[in-house]
N, C-alpha and C. Protein backbone atom coordinates (compact mmCIF):
# COMPACT_ATOMS: atom_id res chain seq x y z
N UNK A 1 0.85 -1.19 0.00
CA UNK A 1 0.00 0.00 0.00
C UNK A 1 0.89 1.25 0.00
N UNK A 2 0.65 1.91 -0.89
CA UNK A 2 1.47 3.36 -1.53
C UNK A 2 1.09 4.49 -0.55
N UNK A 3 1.28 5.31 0.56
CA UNK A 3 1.09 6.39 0.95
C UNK A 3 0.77 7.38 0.31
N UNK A 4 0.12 8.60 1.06
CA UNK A 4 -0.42 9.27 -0.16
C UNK A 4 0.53 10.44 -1.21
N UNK A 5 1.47 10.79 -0.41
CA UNK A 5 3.03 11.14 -1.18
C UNK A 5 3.30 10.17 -1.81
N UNK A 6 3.33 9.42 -2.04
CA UNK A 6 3.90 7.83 -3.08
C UNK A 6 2.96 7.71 -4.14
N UNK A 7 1.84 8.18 -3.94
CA UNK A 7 0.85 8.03 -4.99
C UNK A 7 1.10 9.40 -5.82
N UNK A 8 0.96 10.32 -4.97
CA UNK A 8 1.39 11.67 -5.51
C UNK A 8 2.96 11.64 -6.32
N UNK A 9 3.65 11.14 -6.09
CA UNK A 9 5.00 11.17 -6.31
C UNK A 9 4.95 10.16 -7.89
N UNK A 10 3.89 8.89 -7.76
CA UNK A 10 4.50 8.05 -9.10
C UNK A 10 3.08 8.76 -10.03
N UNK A 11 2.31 9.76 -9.49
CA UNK A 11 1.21 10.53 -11.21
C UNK A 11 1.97 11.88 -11.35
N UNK A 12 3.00 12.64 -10.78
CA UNK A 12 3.97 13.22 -11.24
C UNK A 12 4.70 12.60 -12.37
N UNK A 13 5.50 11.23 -12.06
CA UNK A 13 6.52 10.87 -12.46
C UNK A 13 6.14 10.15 -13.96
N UNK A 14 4.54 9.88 -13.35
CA UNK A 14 3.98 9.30 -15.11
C UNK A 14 3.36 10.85 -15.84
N UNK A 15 2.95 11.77 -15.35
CA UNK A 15 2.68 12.89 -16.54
C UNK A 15 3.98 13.61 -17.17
N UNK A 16 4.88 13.20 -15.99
CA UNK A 16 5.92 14.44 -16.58
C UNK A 16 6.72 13.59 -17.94
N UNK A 17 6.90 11.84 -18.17
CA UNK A 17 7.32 10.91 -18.76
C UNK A 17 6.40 11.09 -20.04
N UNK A 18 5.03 11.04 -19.82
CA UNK A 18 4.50 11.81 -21.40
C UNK A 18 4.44 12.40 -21.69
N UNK A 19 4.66 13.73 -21.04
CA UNK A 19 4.95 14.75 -21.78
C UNK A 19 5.99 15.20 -22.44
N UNK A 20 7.02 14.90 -21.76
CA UNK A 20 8.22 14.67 -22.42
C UNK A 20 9.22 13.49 -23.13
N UNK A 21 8.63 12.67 -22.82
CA UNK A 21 9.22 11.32 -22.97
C UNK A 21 10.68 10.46 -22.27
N UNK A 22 10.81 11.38 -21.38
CA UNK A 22 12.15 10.81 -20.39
C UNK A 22 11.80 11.03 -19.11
N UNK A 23 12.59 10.83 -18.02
CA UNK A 23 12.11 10.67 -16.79
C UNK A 23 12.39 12.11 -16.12
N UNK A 24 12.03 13.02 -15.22
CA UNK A 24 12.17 13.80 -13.90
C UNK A 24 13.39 13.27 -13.06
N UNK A 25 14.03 14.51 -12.89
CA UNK A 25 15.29 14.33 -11.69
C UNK A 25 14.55 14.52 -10.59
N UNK A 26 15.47 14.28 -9.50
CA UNK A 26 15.13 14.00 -8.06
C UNK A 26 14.80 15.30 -7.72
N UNK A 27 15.37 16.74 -8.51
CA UNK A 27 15.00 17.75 -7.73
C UNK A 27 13.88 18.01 -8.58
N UNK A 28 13.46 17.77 -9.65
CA UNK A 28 12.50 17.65 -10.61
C UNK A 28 11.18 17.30 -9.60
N UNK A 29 11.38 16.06 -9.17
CA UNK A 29 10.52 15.12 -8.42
C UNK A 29 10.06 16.12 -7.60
N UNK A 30 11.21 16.20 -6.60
CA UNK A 30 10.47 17.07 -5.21
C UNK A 30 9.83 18.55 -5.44
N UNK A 31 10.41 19.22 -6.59
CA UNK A 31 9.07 20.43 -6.59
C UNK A 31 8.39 20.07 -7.48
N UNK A 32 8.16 18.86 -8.18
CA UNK A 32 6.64 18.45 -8.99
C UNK A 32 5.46 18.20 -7.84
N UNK A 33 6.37 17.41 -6.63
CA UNK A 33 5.29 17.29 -5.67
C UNK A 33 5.16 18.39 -4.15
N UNK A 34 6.08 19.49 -4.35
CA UNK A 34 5.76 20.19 -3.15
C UNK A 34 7.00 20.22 -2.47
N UNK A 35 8.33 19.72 -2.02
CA UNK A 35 8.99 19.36 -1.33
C UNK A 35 10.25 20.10 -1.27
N UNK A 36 10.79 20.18 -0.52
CA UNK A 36 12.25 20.84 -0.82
C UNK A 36 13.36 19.58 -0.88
N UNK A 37 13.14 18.66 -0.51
CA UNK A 37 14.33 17.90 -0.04
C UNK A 37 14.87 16.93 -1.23
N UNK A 38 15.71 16.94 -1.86
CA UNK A 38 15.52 15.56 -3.09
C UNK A 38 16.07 14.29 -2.12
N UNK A 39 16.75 14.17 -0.86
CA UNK A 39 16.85 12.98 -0.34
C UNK A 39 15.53 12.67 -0.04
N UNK A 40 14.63 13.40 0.13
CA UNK A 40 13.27 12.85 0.73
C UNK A 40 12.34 12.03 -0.64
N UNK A 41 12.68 13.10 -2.07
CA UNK A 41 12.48 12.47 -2.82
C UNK A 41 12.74 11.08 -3.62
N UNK A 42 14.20 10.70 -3.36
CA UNK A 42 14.53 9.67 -3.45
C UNK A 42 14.27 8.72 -2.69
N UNK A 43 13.78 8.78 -1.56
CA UNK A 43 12.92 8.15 -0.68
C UNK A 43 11.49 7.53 -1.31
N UNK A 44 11.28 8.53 -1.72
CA UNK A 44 9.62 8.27 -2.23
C UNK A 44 10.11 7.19 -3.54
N UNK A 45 11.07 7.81 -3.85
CA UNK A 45 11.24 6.62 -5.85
C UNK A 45 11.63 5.52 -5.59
N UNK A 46 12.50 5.16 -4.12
CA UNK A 46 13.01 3.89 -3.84
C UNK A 46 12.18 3.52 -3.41
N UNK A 47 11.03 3.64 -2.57
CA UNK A 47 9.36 3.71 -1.75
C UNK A 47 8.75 2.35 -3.26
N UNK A 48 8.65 3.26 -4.35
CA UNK A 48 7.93 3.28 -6.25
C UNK A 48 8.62 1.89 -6.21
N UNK A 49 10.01 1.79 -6.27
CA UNK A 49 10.87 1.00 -7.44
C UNK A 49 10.69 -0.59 -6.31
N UNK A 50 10.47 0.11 -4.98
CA UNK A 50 10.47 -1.37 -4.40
C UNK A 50 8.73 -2.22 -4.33
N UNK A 51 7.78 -1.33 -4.56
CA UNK A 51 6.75 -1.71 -4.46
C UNK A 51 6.19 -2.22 -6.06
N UNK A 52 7.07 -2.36 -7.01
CA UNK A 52 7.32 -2.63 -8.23
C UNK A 52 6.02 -1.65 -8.80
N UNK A 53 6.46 -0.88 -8.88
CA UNK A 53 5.28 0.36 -9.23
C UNK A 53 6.56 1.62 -10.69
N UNK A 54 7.60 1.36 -10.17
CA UNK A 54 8.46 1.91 -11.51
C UNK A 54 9.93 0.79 -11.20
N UNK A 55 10.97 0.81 -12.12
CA UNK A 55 11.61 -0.02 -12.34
C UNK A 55 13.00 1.42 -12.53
N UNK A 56 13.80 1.33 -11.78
CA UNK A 56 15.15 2.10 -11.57
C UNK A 56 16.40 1.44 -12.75
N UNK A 57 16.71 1.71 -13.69
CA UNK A 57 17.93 1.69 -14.22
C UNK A 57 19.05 1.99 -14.06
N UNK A 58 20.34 1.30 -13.44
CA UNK A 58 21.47 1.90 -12.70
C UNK A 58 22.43 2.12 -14.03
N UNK A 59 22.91 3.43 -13.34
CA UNK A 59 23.98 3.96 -14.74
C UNK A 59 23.19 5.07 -15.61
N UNK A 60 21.84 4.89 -15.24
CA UNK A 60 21.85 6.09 -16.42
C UNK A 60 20.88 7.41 -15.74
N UNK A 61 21.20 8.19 -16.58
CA UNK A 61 20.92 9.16 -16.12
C UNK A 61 19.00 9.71 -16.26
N UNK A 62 18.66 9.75 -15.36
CA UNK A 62 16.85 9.84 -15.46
C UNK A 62 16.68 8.70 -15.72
N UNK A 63 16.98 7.20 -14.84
CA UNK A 63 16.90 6.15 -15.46
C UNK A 63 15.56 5.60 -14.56
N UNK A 64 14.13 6.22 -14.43
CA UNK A 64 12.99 5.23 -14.18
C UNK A 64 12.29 5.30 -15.49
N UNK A 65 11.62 3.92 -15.56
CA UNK A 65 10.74 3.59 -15.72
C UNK A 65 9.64 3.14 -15.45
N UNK A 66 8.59 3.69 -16.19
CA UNK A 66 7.31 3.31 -15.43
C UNK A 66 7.00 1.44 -15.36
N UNK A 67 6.13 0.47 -14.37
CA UNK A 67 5.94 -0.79 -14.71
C UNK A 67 4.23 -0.59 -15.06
N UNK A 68 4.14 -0.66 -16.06
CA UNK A 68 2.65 -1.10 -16.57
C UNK A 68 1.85 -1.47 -16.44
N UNK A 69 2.14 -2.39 -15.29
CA UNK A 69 0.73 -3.62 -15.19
C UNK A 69 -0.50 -3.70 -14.84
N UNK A 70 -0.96 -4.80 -14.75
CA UNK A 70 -2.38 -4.78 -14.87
C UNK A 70 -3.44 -4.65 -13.32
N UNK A 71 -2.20 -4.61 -12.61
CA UNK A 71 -2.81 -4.32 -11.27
C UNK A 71 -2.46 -2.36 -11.11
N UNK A 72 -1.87 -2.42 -11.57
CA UNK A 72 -1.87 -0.68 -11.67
C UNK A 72 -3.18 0.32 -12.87
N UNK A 73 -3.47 -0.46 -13.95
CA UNK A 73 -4.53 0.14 -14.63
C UNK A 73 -5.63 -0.23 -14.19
N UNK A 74 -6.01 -1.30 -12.94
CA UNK A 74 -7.36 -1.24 -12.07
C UNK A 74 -7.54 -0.32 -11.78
N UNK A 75 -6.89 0.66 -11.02
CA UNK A 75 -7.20 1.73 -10.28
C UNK A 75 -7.33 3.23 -11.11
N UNK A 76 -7.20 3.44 -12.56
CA UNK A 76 -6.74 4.38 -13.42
C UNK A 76 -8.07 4.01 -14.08
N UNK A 77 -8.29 5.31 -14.94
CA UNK A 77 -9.21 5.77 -15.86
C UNK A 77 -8.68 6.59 -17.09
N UNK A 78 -8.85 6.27 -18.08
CA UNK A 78 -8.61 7.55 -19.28
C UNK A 78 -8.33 8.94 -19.16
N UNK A 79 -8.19 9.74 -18.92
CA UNK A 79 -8.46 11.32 -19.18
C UNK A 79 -8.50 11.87 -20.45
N UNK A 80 -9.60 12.13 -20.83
CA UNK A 80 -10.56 12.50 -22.30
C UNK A 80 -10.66 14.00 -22.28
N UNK A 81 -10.28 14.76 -21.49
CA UNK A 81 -10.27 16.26 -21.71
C UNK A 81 -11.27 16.55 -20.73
N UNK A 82 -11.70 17.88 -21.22
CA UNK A 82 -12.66 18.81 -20.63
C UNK A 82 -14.00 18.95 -21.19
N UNK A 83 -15.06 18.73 -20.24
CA UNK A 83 -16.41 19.21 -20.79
C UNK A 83 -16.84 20.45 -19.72
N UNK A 84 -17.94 21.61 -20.34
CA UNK A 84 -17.98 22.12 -20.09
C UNK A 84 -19.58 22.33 -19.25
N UNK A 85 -19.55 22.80 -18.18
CA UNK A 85 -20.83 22.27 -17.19
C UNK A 85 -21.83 23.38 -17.47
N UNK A 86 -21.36 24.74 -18.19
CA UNK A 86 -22.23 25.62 -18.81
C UNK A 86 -22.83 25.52 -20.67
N UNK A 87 -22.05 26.67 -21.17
CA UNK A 87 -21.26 26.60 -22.16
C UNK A 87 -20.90 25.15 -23.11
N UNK A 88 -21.56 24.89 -23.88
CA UNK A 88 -20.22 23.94 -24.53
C UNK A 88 -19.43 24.25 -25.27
N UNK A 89 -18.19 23.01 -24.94
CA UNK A 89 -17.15 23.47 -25.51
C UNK A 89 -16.89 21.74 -26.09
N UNK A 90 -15.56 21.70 -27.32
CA UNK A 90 -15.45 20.69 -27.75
C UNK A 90 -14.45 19.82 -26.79
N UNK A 91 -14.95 18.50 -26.52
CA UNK A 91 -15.00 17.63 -25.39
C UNK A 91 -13.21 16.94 -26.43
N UNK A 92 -12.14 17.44 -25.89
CA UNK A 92 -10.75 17.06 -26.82
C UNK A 92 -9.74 16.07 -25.90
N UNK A 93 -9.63 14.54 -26.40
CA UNK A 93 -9.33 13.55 -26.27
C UNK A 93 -7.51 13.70 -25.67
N UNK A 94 -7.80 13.36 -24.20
CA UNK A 94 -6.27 13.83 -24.03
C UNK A 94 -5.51 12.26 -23.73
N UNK A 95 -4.04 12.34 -23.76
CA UNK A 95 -3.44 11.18 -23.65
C UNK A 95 -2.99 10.44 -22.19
N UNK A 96 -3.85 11.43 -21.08
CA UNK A 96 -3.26 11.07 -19.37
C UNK A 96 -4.07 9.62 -19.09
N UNK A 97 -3.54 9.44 -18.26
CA UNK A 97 -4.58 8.50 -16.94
C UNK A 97 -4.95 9.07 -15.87
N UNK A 98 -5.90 9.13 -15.34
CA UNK A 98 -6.61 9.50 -14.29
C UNK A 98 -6.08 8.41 -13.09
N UNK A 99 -5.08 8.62 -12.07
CA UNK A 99 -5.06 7.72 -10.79
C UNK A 99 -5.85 7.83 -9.61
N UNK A 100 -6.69 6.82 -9.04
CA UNK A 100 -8.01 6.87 -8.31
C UNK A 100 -7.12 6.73 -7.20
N UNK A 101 -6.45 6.29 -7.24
CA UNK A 101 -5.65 6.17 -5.94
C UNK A 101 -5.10 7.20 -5.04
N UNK A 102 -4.77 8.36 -6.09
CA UNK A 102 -4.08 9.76 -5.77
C UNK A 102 -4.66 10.32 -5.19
N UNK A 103 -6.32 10.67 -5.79
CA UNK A 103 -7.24 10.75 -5.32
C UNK A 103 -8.25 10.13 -3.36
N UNK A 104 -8.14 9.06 -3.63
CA UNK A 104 -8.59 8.30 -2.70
C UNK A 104 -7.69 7.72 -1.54
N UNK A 105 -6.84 7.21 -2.20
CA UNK A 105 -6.47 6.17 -1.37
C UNK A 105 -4.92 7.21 -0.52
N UNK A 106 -4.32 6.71 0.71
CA UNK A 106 -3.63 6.84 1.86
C UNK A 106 -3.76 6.45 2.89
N UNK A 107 -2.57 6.52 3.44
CA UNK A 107 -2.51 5.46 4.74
C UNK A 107 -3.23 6.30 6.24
N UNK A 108 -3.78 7.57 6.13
CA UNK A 108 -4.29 8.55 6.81
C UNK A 108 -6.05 8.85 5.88
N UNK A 109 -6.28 7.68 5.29
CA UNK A 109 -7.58 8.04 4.59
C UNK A 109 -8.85 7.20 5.02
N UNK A 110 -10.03 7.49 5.26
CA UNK A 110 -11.35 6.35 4.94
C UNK A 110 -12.38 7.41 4.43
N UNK A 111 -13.11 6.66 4.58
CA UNK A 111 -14.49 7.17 3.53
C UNK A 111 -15.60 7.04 4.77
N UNK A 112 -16.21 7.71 4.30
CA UNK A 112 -17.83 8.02 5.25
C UNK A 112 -19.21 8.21 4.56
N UNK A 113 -19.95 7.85 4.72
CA UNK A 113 -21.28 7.71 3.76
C UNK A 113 -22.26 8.63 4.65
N UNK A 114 -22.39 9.62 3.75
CA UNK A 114 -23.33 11.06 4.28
C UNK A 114 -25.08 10.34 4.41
N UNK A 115 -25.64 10.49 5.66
CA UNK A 115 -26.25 10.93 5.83
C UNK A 115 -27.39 11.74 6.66
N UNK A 116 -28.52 12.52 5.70
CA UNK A 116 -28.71 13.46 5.84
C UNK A 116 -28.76 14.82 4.89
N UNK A 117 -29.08 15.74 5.21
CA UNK A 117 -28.91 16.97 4.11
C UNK A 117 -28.39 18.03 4.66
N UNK A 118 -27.36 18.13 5.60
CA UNK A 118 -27.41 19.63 6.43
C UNK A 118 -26.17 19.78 5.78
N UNK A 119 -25.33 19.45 4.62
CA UNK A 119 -24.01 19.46 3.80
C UNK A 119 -25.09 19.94 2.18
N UNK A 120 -26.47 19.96 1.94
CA UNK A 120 -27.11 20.11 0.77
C UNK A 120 -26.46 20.97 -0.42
N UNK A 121 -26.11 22.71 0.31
CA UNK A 121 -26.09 23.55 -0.05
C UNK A 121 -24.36 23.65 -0.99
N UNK A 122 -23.35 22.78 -0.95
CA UNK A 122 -22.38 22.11 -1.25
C UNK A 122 -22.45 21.45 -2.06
N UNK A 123 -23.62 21.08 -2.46
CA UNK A 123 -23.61 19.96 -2.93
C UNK A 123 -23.58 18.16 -2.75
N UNK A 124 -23.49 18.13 -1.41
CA UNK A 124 -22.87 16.85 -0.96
C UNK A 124 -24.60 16.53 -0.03
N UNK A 125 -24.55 15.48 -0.31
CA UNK A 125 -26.03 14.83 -0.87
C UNK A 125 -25.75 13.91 0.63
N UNK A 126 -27.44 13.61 0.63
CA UNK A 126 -27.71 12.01 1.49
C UNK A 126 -27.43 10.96 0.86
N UNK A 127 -26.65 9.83 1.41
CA UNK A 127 -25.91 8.86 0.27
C UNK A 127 -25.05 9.10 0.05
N UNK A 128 -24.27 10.30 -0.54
CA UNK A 128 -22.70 10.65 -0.98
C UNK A 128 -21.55 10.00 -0.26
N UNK A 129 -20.98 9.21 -0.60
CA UNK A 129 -19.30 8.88 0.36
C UNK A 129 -18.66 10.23 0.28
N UNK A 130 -17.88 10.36 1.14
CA UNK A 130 -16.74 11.31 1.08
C UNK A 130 -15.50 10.41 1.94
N UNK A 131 -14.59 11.10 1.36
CA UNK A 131 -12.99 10.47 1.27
C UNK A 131 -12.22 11.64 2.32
N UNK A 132 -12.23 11.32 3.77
CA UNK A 132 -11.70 12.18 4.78
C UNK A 132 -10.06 11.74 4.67
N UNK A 133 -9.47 13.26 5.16
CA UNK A 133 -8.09 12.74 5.56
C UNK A 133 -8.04 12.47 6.96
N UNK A 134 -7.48 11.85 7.95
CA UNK A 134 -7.45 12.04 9.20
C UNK A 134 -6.84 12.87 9.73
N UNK A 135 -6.73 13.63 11.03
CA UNK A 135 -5.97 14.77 11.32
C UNK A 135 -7.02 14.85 12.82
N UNK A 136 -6.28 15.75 13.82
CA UNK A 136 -6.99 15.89 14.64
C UNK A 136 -6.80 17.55 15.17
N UNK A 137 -6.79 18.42 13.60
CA UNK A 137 -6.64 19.95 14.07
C UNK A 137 -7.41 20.27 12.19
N UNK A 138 -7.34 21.66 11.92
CA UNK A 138 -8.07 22.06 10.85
C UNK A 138 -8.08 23.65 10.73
N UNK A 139 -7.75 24.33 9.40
CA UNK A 139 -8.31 25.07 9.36
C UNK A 139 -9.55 25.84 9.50
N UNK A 140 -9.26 26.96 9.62
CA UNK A 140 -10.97 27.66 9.88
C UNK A 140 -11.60 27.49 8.44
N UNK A 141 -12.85 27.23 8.26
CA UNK A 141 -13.87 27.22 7.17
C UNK A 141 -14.02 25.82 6.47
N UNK A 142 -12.66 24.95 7.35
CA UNK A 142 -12.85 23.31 6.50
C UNK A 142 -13.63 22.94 6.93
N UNK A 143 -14.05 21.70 5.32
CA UNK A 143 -15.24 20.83 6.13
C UNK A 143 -14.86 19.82 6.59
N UNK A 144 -15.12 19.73 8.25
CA UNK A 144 -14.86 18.58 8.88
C UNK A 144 -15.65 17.65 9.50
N UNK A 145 -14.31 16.39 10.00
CA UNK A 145 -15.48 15.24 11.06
C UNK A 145 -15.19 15.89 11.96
N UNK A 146 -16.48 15.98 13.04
CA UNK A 146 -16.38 16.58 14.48
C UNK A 146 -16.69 15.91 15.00
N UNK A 147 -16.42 15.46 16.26
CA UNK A 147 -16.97 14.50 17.23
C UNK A 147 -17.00 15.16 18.72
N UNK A 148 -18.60 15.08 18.98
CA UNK A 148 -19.11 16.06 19.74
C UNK A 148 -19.31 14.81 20.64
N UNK A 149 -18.39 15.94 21.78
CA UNK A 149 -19.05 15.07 23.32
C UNK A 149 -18.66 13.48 23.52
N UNK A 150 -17.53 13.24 22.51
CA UNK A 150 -16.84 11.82 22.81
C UNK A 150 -17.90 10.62 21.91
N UNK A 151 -19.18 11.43 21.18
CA UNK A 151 -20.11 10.24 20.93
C UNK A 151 -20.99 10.59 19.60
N UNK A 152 -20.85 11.75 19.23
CA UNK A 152 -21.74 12.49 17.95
C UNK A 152 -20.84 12.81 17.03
N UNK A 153 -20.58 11.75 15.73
CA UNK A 153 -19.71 12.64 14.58
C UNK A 153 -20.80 13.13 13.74
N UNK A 154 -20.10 14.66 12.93
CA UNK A 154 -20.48 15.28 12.25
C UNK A 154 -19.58 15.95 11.68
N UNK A 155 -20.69 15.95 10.05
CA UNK A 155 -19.51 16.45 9.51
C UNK A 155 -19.83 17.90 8.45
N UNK A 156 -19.47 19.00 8.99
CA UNK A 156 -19.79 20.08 9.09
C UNK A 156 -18.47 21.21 9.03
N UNK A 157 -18.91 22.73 8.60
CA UNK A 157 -17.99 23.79 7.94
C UNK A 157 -17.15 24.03 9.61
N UNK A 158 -15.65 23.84 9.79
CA UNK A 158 -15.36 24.26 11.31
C UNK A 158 -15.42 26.21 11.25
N UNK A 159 -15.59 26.54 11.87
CA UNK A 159 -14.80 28.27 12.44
C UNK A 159 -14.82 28.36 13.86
N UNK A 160 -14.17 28.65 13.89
CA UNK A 160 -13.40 28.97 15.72
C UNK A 160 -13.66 30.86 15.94
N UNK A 161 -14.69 30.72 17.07
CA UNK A 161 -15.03 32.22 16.85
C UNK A 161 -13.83 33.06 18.31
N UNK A 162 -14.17 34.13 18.53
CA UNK A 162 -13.36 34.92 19.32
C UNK A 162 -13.22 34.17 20.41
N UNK A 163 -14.39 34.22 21.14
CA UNK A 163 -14.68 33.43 22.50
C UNK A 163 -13.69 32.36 23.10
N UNK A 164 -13.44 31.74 22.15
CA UNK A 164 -12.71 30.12 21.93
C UNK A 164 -13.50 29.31 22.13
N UNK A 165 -14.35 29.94 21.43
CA UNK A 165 -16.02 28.44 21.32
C UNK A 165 -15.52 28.12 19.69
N UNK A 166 -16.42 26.95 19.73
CA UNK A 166 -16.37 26.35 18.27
C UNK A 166 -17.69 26.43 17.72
N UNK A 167 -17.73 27.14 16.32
CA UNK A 167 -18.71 26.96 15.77
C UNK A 167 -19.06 25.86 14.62
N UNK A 168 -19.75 25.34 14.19
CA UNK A 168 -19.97 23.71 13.75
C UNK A 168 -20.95 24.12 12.77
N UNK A 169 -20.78 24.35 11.34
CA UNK A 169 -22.05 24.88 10.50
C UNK A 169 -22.63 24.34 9.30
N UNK A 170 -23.58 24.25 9.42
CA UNK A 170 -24.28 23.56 8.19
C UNK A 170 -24.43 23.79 7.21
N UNK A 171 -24.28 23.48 6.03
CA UNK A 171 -24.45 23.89 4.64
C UNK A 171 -26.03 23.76 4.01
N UNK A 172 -26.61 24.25 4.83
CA UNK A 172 -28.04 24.05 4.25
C UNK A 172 -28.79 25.40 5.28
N UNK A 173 -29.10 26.18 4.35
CA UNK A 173 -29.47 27.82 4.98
C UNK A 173 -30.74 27.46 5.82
N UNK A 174 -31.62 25.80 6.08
CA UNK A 174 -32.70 25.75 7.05
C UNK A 174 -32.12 25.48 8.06
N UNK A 175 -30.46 24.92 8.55
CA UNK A 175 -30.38 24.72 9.59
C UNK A 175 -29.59 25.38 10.11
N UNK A 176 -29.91 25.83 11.51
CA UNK A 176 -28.56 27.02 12.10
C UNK A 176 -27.18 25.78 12.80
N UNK A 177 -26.49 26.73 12.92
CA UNK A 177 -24.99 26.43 13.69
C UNK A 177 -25.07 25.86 14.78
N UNK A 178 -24.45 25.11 15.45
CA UNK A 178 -24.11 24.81 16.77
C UNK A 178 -22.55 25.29 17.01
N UNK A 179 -22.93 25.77 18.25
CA UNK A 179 -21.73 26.21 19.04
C UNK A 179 -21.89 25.26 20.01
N UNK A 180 -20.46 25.33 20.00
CA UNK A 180 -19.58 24.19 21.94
C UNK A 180 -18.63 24.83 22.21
N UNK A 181 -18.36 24.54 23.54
CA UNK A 181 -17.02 25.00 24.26
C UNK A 181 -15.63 23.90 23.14
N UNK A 182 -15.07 24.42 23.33
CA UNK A 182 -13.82 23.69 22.53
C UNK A 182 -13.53 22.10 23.26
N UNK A 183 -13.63 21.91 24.62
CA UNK A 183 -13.38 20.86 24.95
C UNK A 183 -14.69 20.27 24.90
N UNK A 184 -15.47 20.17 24.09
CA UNK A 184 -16.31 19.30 23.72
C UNK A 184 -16.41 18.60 22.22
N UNK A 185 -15.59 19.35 21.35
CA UNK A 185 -15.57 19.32 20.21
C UNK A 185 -14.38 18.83 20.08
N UNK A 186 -13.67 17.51 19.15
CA UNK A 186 -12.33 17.00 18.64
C UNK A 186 -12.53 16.35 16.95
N UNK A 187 -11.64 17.17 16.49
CA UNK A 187 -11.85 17.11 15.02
C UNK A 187 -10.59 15.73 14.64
N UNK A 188 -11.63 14.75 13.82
CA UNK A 188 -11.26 13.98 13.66
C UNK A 188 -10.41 13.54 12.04
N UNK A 189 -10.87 14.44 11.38
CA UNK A 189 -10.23 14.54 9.70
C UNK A 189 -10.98 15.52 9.38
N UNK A 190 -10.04 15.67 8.37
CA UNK A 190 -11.01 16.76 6.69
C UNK A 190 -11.41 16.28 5.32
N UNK A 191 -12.78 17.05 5.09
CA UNK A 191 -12.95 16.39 3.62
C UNK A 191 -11.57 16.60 2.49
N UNK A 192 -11.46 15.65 2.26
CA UNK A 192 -11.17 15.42 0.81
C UNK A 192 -11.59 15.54 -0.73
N UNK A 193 -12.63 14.19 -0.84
CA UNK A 193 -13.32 14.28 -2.31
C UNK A 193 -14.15 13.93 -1.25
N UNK A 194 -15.34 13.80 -2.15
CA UNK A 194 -16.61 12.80 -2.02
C UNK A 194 -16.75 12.28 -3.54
N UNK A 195 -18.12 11.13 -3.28
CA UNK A 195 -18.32 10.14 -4.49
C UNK A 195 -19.70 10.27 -4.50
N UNK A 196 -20.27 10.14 -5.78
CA UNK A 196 -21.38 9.67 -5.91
C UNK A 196 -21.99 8.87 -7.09
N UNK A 197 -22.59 8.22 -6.87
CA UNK A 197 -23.14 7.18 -8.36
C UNK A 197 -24.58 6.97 -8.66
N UNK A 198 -24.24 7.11 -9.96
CA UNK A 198 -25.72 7.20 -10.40
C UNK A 198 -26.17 6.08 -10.95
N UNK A 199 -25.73 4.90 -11.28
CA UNK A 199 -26.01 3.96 -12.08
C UNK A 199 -25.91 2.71 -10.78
């Protein structure tokens, strides 16, 4: 199982390989994904090359390659371009893969199945999964899991008002806010994605 830097690190290492057709250096690597460190990056490629996810060539220079297989295109989708959710525009056939994994999957990740409607106004539906990171702190305005009182999760907009109360808010303009004292409230992750299916 690929961490979520490891996942991030090998859909760098495959867009930057088609677009150009050779591999990313180590310092390449680490600001494709955010990082300052290229030992940290080489971390992550030896992480790739041992989980047989790319294949290292000694001696040469930019020497990964990607491994192909068929347990790696389970998790991938096409990327076909852009459609347009107003406006149309012409829908133009691109050459990426989409990794679900990059997306979804980490060793700090699960999923939660919404329900309810007090997330409506977002968009995020009764039924919807969403894909939390875990964490047990958050910016102001994320949407988080809260777990009220050791026994009530919810998952709701955080803001931390003057007071040092917590405010807990709903995305649906029929329902108001709850406020708690801070030691009642422990934030358990942040949204990520959510999912939904229609078929």
């Amino acid at each position: 199982m690929l961490t979520a830097t490891q996942h991030k690190t090998l859909a760098f290492i495959r867009r930057y390989l088609k677009r150009r057709g050779y591999a990313p250096s180590l310092i390449e690597i680490a600001e494709g994904i955010g990082i300052t460190s290229k030992g940290t990056a080489h971390r992550h490629v030896q992480a790739l090359a041992e989980a047989g996810r790319i294949r290292l060539i000694p001696g040469r220079k930019r020497g990964i390659e990607l491994v192909d297989d068929e347990e790696q295109s389970k998790y991938s989708l096409p990327l076909l371009g852009s459609i347009a959710a107003g406006r149309p525009i012409e829908a133009i056939v691109g050459q990426e893969r989409l990794d679900l994994a990059e997306y979804l999957a980490g060793a700090n990740r699960y999923a939660l199945q919404v329900k309810g409607d007090s997330m409506i106004d977002i968009g995020i539906l009764d039924g919807d999964l969403v894909i939390i990171e875990r964490c047990d702190t958050a910016d102001d305005n994320a949407i988080v899991v809260a777990l009220i009182d050791d026994q009530e999760a919810t998952l709701k907009r955080l803001r931390r008002l003057k007071s040092g109360r917590i405010k807990l808010i709903a995305e649906n303009s029929e329902i108001a806010p709850m406020i708690y004292t801070a030691d009642r409230v422990r934030i358990q992750g942040v949204l990520v994605c959510q999912l939904r299916q229609y078929h």
